[in-house]
N, C-alpha and C. Protein backbone atom coordinates (compact mmCIF):
# COMPACT_ATOMS: atom_id res chain seq x y z
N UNK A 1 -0.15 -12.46 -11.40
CA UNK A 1 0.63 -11.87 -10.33
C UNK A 1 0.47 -12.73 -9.08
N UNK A 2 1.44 -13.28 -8.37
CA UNK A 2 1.85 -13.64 -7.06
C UNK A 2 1.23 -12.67 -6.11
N UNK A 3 0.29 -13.44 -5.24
CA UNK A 3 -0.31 -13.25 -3.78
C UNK A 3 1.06 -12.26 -3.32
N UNK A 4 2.28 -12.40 -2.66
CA UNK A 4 3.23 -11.23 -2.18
C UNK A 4 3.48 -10.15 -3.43
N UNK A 5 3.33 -10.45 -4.36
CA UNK A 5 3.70 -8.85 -5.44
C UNK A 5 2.47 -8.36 -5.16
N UNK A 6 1.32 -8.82 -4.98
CA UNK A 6 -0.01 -7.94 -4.99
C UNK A 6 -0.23 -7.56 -3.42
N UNK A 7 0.04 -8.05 -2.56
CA UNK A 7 0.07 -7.60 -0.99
C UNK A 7 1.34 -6.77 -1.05
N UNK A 8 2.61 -6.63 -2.01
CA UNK A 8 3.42 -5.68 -1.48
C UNK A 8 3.09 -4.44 -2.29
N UNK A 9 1.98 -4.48 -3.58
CA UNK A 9 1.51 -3.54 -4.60
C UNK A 9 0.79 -2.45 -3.38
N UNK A 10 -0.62 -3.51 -2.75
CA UNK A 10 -1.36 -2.63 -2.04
C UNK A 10 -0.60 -1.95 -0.75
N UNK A 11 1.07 -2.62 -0.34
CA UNK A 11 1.17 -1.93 1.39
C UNK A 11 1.73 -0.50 0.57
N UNK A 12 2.32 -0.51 -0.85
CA UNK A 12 3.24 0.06 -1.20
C UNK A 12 2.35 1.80 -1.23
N UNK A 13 0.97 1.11 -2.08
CA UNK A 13 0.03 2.24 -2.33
C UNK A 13 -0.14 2.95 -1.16
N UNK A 14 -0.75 2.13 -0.24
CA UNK A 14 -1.06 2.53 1.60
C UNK A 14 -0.18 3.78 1.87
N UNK A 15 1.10 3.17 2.14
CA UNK A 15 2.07 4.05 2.31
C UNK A 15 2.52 5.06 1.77
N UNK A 16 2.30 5.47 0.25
CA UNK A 16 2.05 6.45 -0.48
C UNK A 16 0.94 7.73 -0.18
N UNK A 17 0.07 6.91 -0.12
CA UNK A 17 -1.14 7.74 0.14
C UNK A 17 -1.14 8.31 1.77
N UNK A 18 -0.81 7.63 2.93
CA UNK A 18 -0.57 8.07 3.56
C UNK A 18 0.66 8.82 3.78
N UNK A 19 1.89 8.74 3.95
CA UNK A 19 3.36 9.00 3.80
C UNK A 19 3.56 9.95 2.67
N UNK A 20 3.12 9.90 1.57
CA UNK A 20 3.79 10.53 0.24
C UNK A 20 5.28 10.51 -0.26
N UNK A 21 5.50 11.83 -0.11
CA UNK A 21 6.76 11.27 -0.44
C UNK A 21 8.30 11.21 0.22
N UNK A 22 7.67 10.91 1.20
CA UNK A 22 8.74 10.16 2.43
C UNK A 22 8.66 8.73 1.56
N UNK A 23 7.69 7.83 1.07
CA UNK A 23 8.29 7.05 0.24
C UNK A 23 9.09 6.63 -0.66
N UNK A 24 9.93 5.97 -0.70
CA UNK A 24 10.73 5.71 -1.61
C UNK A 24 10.93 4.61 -2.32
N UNK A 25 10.06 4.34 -3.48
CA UNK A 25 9.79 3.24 -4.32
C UNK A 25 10.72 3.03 -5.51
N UNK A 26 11.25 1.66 -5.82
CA UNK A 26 11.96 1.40 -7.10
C UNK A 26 12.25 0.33 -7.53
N UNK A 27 12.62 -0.07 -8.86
CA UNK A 27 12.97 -1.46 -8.92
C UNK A 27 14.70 -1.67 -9.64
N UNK A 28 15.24 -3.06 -9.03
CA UNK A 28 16.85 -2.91 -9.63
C UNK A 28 16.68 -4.62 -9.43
N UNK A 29 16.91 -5.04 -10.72
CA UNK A 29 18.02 -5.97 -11.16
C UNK A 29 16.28 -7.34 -10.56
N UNK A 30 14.95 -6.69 -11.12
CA UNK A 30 13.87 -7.52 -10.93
C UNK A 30 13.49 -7.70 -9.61
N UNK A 31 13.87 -7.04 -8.59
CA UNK A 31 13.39 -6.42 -7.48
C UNK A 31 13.15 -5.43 -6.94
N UNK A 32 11.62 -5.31 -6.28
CA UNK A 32 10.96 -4.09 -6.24
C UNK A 32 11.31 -3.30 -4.56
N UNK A 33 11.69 -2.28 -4.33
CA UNK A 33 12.19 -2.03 -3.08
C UNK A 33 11.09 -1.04 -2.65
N UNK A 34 10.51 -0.66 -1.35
CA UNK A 34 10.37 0.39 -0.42
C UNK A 34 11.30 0.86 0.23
N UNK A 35 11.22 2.29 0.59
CA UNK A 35 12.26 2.39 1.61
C UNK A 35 11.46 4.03 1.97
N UNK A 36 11.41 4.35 3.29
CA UNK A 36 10.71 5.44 3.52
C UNK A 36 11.56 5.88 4.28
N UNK A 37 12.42 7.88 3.71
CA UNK A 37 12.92 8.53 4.68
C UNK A 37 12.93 8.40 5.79
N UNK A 38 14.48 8.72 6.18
CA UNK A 38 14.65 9.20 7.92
C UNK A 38 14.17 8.06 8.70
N UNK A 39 14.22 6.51 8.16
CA UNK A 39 13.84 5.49 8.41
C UNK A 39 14.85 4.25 8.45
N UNK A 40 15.02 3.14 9.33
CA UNK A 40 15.78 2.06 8.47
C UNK A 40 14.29 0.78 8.13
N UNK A 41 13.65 0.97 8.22
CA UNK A 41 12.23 0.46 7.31
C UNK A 41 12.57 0.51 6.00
N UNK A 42 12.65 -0.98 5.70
CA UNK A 42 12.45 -1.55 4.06
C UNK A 42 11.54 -2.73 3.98
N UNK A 43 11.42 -3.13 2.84
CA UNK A 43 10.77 -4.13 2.16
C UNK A 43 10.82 -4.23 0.49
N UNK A 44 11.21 -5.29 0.29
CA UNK A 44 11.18 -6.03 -0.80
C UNK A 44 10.23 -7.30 -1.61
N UNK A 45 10.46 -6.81 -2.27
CA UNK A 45 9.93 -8.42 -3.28
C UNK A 45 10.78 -8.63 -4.42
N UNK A 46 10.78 -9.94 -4.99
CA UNK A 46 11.06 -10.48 -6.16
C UNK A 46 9.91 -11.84 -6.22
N UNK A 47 10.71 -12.22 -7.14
CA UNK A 47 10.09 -13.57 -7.87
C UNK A 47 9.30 -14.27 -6.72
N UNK A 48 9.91 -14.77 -5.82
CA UNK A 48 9.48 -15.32 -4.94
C UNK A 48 9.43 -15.14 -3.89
N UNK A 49 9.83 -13.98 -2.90
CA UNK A 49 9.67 -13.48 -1.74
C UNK A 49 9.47 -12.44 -1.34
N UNK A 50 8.87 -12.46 -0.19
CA UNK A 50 8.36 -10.81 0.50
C UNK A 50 9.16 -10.33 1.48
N UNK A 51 10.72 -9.60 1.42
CA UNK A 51 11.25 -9.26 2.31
C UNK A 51 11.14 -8.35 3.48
N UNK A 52 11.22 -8.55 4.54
CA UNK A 52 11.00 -7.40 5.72
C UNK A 52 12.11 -7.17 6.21
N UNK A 53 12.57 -5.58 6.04
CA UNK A 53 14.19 -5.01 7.01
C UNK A 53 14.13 -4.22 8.22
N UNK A 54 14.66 -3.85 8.86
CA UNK A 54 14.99 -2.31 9.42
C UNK A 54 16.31 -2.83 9.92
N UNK A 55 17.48 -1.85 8.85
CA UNK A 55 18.39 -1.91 9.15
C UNK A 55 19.21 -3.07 8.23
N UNK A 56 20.04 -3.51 8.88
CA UNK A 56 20.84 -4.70 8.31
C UNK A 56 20.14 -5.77 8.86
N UNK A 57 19.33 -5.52 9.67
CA UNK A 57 18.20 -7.05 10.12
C UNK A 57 17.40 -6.95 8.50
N UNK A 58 17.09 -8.57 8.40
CA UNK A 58 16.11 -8.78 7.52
C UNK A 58 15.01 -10.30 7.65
N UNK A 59 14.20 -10.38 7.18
CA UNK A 59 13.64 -11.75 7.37
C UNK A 59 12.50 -12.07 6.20
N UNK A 60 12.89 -13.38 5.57
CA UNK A 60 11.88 -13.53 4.01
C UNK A 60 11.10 -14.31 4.65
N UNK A 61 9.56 -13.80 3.89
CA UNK A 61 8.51 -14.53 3.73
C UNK A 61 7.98 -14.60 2.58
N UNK A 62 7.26 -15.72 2.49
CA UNK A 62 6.57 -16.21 0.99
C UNK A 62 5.76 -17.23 1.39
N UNK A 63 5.10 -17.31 0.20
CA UNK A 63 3.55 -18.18 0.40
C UNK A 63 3.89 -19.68 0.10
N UNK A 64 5.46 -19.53 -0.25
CA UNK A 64 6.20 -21.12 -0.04
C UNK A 64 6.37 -21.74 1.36
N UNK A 65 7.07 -20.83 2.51
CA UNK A 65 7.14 -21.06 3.67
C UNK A 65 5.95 -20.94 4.69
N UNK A 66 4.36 -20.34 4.30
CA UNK A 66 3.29 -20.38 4.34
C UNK A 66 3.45 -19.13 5.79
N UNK A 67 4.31 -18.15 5.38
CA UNK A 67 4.56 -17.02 6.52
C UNK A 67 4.51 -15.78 5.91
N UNK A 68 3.80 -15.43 4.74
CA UNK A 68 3.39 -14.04 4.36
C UNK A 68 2.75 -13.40 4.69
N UNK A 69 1.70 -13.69 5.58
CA UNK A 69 1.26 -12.80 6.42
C UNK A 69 1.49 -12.57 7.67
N UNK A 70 2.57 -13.25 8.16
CA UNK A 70 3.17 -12.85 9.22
C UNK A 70 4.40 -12.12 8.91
N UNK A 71 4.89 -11.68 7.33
CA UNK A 71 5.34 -10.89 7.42
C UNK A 71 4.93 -9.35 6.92
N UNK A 72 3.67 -9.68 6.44
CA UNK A 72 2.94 -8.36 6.21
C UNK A 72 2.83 -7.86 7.58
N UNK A 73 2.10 -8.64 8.99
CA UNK A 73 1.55 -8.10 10.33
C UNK A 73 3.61 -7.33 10.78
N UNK A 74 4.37 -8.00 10.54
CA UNK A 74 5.27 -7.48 10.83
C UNK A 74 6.03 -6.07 10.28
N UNK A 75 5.39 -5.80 9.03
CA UNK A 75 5.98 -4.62 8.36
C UNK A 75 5.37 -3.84 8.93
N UNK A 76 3.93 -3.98 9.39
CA UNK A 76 2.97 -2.85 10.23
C UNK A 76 3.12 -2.34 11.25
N UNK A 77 4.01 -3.97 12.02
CA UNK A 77 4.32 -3.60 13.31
C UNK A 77 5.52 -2.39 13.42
N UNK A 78 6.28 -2.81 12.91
CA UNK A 78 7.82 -2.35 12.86
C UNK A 78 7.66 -0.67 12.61
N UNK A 79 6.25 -0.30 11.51
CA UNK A 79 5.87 1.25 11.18
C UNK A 79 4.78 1.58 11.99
N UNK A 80 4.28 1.12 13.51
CA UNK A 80 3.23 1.63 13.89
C UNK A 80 3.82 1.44 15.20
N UNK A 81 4.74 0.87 15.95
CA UNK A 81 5.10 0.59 17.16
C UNK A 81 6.62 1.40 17.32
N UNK A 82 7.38 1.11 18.11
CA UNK A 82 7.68 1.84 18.57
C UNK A 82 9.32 0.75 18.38
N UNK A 83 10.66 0.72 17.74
CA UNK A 83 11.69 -0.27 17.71
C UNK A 83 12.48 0.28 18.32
N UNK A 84 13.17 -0.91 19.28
CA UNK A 84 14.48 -0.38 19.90
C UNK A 84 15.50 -1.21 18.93
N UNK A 85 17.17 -0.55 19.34
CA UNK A 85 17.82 -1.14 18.35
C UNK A 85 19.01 -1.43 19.64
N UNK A 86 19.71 -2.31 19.88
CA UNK A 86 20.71 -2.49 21.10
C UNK A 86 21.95 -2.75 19.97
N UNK A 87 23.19 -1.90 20.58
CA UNK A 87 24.47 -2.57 19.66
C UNK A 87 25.33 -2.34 20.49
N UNK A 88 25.62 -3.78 20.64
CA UNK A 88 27.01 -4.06 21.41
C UNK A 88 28.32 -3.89 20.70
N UNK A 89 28.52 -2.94 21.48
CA UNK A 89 30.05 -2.31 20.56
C UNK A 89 31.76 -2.68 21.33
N UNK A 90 33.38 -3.23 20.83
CA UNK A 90 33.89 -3.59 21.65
C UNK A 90 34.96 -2.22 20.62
N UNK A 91 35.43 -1.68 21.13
CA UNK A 91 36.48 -0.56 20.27
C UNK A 91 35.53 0.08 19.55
N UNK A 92 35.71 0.17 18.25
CA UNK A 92 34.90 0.68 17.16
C UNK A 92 34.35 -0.11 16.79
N UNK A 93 33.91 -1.14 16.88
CA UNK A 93 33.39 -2.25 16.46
C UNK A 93 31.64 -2.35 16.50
N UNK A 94 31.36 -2.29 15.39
CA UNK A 94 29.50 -3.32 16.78
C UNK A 94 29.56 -4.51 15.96
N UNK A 95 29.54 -5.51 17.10
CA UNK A 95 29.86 -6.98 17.20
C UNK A 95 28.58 -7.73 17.15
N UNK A 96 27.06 -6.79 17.67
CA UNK A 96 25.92 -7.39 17.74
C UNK A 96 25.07 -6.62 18.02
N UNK A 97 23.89 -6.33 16.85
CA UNK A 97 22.71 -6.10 16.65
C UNK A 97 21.26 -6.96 17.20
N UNK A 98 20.63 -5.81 18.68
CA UNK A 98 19.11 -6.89 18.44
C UNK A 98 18.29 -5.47 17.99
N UNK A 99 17.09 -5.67 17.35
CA UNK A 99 16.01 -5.29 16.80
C UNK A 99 14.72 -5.67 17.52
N UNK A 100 13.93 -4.82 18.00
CA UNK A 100 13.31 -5.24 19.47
C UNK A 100 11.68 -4.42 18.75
N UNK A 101 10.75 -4.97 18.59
CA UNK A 101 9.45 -3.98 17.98
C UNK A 101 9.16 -4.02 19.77
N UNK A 102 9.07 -2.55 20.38
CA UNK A 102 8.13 -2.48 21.50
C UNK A 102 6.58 -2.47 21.30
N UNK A 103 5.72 -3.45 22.30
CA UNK A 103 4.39 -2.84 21.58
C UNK A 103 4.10 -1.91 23.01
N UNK A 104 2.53 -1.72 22.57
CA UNK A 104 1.70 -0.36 23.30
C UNK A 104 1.99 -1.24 25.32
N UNK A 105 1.81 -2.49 24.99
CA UNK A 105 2.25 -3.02 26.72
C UNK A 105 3.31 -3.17 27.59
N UNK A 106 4.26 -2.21 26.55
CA UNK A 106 5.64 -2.36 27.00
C UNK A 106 6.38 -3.78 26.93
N UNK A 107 5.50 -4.65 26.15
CA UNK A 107 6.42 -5.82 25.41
C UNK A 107 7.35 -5.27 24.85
N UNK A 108 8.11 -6.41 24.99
CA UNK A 108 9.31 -6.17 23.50
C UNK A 108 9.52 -7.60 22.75
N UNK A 109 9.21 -7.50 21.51
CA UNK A 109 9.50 -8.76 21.02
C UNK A 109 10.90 -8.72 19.95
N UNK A 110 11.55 -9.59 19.93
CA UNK A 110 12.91 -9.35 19.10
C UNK A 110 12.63 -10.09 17.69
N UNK A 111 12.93 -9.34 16.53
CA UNK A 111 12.91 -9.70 15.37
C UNK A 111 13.87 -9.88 14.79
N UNK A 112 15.22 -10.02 15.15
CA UNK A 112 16.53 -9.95 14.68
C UNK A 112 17.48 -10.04 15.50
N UNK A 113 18.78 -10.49 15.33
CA UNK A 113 19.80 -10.43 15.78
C UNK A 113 20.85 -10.43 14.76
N UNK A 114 21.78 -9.48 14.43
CA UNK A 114 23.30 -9.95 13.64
C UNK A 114 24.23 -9.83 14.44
N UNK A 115 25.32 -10.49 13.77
CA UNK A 115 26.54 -10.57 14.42
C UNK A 115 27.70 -10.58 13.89
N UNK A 116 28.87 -10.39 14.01
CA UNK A 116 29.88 -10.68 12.95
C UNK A 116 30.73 -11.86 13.93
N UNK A 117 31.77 -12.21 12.91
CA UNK A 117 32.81 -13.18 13.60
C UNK A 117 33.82 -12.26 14.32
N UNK A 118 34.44 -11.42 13.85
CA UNK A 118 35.49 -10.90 13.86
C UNK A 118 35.76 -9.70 14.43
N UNK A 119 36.04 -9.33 15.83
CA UNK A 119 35.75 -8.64 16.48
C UNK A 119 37.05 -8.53 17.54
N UNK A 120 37.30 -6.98 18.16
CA UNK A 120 38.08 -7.23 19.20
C UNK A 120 38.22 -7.39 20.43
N UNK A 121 37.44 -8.79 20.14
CA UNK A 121 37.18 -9.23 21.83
C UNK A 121 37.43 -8.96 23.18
N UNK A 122 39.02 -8.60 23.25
CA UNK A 122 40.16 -8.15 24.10
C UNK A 122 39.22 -6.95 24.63
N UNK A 123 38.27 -6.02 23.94
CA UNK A 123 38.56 -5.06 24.50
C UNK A 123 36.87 -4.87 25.18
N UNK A 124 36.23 -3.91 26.31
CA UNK A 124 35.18 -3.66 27.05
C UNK A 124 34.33 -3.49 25.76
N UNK A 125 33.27 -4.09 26.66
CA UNK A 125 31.88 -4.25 25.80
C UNK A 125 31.19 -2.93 26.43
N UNK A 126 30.41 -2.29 25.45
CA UNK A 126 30.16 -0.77 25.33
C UNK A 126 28.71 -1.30 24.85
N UNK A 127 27.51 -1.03 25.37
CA UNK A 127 26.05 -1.43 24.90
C UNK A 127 25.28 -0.15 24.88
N UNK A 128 24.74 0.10 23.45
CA UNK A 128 24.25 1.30 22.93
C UNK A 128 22.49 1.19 22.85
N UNK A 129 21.64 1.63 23.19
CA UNK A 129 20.23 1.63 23.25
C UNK A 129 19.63 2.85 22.29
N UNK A 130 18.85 2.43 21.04
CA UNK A 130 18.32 3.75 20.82
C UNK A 130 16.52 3.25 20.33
N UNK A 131 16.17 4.28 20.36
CA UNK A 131 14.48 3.70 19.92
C UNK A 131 14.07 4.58 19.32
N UNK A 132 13.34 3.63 18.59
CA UNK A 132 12.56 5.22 17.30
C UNK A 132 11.01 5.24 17.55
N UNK A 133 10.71 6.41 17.24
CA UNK A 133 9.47 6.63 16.96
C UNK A 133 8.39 6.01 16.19
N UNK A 134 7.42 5.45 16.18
CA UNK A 134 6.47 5.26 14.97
C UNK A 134 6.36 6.18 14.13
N UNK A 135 6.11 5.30 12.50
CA UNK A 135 6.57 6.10 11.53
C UNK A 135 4.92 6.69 11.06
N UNK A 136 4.23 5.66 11.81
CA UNK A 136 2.60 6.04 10.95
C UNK A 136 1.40 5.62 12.24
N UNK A 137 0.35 6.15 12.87
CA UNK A 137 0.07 6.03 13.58
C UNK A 137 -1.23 4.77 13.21
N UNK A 138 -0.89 4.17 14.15
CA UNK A 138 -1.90 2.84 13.46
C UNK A 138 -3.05 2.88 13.54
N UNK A 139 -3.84 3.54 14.18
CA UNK A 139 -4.98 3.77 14.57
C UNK A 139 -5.57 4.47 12.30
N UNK A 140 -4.88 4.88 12.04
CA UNK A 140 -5.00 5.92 10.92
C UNK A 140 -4.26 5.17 9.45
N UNK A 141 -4.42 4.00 10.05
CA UNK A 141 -4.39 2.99 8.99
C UNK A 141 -4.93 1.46 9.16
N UNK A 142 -5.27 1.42 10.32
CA UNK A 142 -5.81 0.08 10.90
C UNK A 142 -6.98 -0.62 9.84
N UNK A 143 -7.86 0.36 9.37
CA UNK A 143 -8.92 -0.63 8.45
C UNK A 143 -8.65 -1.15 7.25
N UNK A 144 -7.39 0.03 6.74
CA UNK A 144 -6.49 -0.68 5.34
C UNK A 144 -5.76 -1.81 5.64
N UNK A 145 -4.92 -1.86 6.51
CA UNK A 145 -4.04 -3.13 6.74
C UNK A 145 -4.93 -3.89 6.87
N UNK A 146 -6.46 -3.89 8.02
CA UNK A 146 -6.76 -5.74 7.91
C UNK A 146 -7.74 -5.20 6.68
N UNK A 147 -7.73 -4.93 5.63
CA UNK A 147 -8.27 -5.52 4.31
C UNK A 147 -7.30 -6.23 3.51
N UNK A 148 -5.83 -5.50 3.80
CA UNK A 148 -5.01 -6.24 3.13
C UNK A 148 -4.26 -7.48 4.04
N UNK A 149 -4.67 -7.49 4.99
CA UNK A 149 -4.04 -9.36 5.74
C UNK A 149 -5.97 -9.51 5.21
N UNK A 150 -6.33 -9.54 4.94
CA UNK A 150 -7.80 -10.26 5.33
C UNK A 150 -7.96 -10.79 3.75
C-alpha cells in the first residue's frame, strides 16, 4: 500500500470515530471518496493521488510532487478552521469562486480560485460572502493528526 492510501486509510478512520456517521465513505470506478454531511469537505485517493476539495475547488497531492503532507495539514485545516467562500456573481451567473481557510488570527489564506470563461459580463457584479463553521474542533483531534503527519 502507497504512503497516501494509508494516510487517507488513517484520516478516514479519525473521522469516523470522531464524526460517525456524518461520514460518508465509498469507492467508484478505483477511487476511494470521503465526503462528510452538511459539508462541501471531500477527499480522495486513487492510484496515485491524494485529493483535497471543498466544493468545486480541488487540489492533488502525492508523494510524486513531494506535497502530501501539505495536503493532509490542509484537509485538517479546511475541518478545524473556519472557510469563507466569496462568489462573484454577474445575472445568474457565478463567474468566480475564492475558498479562503480563516485561521484562529483572523488570517485568511486562499486555497482556490475557479472561474469560468463564459459569463455575462455586460451585466453588475454582485459579490456573495458566506463562512462556515468548523466541522471538528481541533483541539479534540490534535494528537491524532500529528501522529498521522508525523
Amino acid at each position: 500500500m502507497k504512503l497516501h492510501e494509508t494516510k487517507f486509510n488513517e484520516i478516514k478512520k479519525l473521522l469516523k470515530d470522531k464524526l460517525g456517521e456524518e461520514v460518508i465513505a465509498y469507492e467508484e470506478h478505483g477511487t476511494q471518496f470521503i465526503e462528510i454531511k452538511n459539508t462541501k469537505f471531500w477527499l480522495t485517493i486513487d492510484e496515485n493521488e491524494f485529493t483535497v476539495g471543498y466544493g468545486l475547488n480541488h487540489t492533488h497531492f502525492s508523494e510524486e510532487y513531494d506535497n502530501l503532507f501539505e495536503g493532509i495539514i490542509q484537509a485538517f485545516d479546511l475541518l478545524t478552521n473556519k472557510v469563507k467562500t466569496t462568489n462573484f456573481i454577474k445575472g445568474n451567473t457565478i463567474f468566480k469562486t475564492i475558498i479562503e481557510i480563516e485561521y484562529p488570527n483572523l488570517q485568511f489564506v486562499t486555497i482556490g480560485e475557479i472561474g469560468i470563461i463564459f459569463f455575462p459580463y455586460w451585466k453588475k457584479t454582485k459579490i456573495v460572502n458566506s463562512i462556515s463553521n468548523p466541522v471538528i474542533d481541533k483541539k479534540e483531534i490534535e494528537n491524532e493528526v500529528n501522529k498521522i503527519i508525523n
